[in-house]
N, C-alpha and C. Protein backbone atom coordinates (compact mmCIF):
# COMPACT_ATOMS: atom_id res chain seq x y z
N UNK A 1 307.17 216.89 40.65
CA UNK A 1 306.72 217.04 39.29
C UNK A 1 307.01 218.48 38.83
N UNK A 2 307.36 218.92 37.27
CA UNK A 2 307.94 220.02 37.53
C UNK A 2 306.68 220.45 36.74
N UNK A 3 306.13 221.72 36.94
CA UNK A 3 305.64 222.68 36.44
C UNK A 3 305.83 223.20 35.09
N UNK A 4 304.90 222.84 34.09
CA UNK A 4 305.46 223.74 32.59
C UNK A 4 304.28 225.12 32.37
N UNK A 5 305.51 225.86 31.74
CA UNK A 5 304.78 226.86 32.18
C UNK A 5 304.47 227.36 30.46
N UNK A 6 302.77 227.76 30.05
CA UNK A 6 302.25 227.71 28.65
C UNK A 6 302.03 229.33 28.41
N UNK A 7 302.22 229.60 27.43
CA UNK A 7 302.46 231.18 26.79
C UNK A 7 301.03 231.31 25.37
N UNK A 8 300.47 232.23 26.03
CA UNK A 8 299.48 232.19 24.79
C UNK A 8 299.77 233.32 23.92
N UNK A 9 300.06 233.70 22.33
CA UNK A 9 299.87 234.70 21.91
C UNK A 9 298.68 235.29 21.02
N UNK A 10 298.27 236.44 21.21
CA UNK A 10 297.28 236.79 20.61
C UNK A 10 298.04 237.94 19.32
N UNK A 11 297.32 238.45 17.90
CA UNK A 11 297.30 239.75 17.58
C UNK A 11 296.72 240.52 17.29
N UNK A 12 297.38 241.45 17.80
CA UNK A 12 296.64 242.85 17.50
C UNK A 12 297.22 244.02 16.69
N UNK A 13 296.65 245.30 16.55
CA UNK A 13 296.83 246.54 15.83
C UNK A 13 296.81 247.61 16.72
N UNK A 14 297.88 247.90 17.18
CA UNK A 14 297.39 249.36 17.53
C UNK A 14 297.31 250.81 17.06
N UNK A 15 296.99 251.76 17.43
CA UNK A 15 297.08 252.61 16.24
C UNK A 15 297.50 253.86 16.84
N UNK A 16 297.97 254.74 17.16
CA UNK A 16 298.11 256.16 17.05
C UNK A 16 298.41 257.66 15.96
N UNK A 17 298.00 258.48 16.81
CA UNK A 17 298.54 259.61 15.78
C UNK A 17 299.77 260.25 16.26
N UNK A 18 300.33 260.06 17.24
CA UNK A 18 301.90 260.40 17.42
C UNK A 18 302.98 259.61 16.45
N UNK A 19 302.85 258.45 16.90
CA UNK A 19 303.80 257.56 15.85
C UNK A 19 303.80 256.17 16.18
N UNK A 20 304.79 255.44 15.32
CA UNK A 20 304.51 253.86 15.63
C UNK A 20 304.59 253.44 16.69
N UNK A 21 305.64 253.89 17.90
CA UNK A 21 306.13 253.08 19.15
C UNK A 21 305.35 253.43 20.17
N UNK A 22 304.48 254.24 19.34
CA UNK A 22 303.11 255.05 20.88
C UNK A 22 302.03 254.24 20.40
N UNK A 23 301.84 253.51 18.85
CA UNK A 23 301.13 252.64 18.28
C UNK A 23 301.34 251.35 19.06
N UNK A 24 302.22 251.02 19.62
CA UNK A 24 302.98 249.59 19.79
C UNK A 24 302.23 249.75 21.68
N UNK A 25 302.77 250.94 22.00
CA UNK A 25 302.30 251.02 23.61
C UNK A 25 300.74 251.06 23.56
N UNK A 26 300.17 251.88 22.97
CA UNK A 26 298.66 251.90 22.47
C UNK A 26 298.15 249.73 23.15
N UNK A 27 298.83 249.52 21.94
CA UNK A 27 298.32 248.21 21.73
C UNK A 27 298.70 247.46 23.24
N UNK A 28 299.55 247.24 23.72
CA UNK A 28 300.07 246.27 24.76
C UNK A 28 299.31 246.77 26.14
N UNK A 29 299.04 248.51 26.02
CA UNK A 29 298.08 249.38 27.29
C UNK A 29 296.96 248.20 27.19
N UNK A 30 295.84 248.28 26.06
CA UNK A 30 294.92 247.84 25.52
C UNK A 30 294.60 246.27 25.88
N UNK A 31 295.57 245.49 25.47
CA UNK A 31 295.54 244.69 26.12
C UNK A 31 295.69 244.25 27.72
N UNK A 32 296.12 245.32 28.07
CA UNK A 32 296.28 244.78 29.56
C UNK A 32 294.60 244.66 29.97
N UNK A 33 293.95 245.68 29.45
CA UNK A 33 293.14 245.99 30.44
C UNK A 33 292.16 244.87 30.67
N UNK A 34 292.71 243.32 29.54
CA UNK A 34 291.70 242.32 29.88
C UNK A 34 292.24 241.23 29.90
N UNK A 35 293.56 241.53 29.32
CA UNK A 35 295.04 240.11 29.75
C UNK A 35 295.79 240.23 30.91
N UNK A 36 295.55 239.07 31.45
CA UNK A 36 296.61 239.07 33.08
C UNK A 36 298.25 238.45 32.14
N UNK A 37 298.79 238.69 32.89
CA UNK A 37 300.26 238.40 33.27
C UNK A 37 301.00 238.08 31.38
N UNK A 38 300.93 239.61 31.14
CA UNK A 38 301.71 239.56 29.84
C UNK A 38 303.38 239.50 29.90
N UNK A 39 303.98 239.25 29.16
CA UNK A 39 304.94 239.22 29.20
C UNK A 39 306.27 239.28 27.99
N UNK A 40 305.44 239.95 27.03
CA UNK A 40 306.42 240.53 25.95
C UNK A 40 305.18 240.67 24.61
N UNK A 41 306.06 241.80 24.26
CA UNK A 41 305.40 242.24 22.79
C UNK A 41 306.12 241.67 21.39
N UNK A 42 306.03 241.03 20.09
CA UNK A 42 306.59 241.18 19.17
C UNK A 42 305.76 241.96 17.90
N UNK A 43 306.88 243.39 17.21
CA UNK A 43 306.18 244.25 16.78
C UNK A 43 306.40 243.22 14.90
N UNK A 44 305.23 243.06 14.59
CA UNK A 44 305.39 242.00 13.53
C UNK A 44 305.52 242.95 12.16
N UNK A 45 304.91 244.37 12.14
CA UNK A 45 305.43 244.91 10.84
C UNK A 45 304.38 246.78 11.65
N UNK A 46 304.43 247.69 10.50
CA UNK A 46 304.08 248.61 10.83
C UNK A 46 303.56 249.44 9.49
N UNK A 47 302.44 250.20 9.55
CA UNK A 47 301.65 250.71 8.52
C UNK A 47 301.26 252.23 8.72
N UNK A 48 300.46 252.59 8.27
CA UNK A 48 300.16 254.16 8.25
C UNK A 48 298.74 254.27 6.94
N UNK A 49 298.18 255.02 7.77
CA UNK A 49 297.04 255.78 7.17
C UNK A 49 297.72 256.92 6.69
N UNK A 50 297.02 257.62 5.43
CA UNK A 50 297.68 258.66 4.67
C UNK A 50 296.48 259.50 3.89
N UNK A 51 296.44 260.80 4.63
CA UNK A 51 295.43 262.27 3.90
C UNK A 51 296.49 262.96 3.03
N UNK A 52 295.97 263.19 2.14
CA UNK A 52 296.54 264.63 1.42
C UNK A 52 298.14 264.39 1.56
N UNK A 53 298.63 263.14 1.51
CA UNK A 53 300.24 263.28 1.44
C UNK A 53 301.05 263.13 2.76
N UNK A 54 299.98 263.27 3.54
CA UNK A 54 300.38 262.70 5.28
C UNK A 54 299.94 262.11 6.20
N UNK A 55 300.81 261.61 6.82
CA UNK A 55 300.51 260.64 7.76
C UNK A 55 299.55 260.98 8.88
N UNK A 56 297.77 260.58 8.93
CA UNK A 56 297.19 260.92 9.71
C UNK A 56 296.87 259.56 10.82
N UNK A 57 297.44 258.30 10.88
CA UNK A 57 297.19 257.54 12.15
C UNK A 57 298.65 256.71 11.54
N UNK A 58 299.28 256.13 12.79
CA UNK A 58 299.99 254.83 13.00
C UNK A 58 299.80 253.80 13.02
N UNK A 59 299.78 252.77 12.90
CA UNK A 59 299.73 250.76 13.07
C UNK A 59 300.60 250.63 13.03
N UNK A 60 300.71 249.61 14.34
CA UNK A 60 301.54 248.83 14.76
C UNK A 60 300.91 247.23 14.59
N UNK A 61 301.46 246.54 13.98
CA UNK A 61 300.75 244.58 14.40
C UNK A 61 301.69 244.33 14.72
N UNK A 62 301.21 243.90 16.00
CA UNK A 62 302.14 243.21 17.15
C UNK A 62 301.58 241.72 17.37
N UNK A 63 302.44 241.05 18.10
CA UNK A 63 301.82 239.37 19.18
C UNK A 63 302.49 239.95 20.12
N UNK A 64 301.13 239.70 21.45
CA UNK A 64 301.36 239.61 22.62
C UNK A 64 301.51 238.69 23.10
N UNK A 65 302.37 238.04 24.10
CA UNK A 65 302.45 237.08 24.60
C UNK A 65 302.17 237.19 26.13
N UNK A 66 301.38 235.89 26.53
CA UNK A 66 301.13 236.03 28.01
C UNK A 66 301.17 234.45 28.57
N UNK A 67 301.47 234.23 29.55
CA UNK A 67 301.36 233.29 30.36
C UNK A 67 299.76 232.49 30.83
N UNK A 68 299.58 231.61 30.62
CA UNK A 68 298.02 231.23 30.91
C UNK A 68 298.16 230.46 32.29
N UNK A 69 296.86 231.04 33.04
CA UNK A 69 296.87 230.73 34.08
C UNK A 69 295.93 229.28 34.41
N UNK A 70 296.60 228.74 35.08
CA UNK A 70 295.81 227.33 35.69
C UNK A 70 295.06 227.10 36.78
């Protein structure tokens, strides 16, 4: 019997003040620390908080995808 194997995705936001792709790692770190066996990010769009004319945090919305375990 063959084995199918099921992918759950969740989303999220991550955010930094370096920039978006430390926003994107932010988020996928974050998730690990309570999702087993991830296995890809899709970065779905990207935003920014804004003081006085500059950019004071990053967003990233991403789907994580992970494998669900049986």
């Amino acid at each position: 019997m063959k084995v199918m194997t099921v992918v759950k995705i969740i989303e999220l936001v991550g955010t930094s003040e370096k920039s978006w792709e430390d926003a994107v790692r932010q988020a996928v770190k974050e998730a690990a620390k309570t999702v087993r066996n991830i296995v890809g990010v899709h970065v779905v769009g990207f935003t920014a908080k804004v003081k006085d004319g500059e950019i004071t945090e990053y967003r990233a919305n991403v789907k994580i995808a992970f494998v669900v375990e049986r």
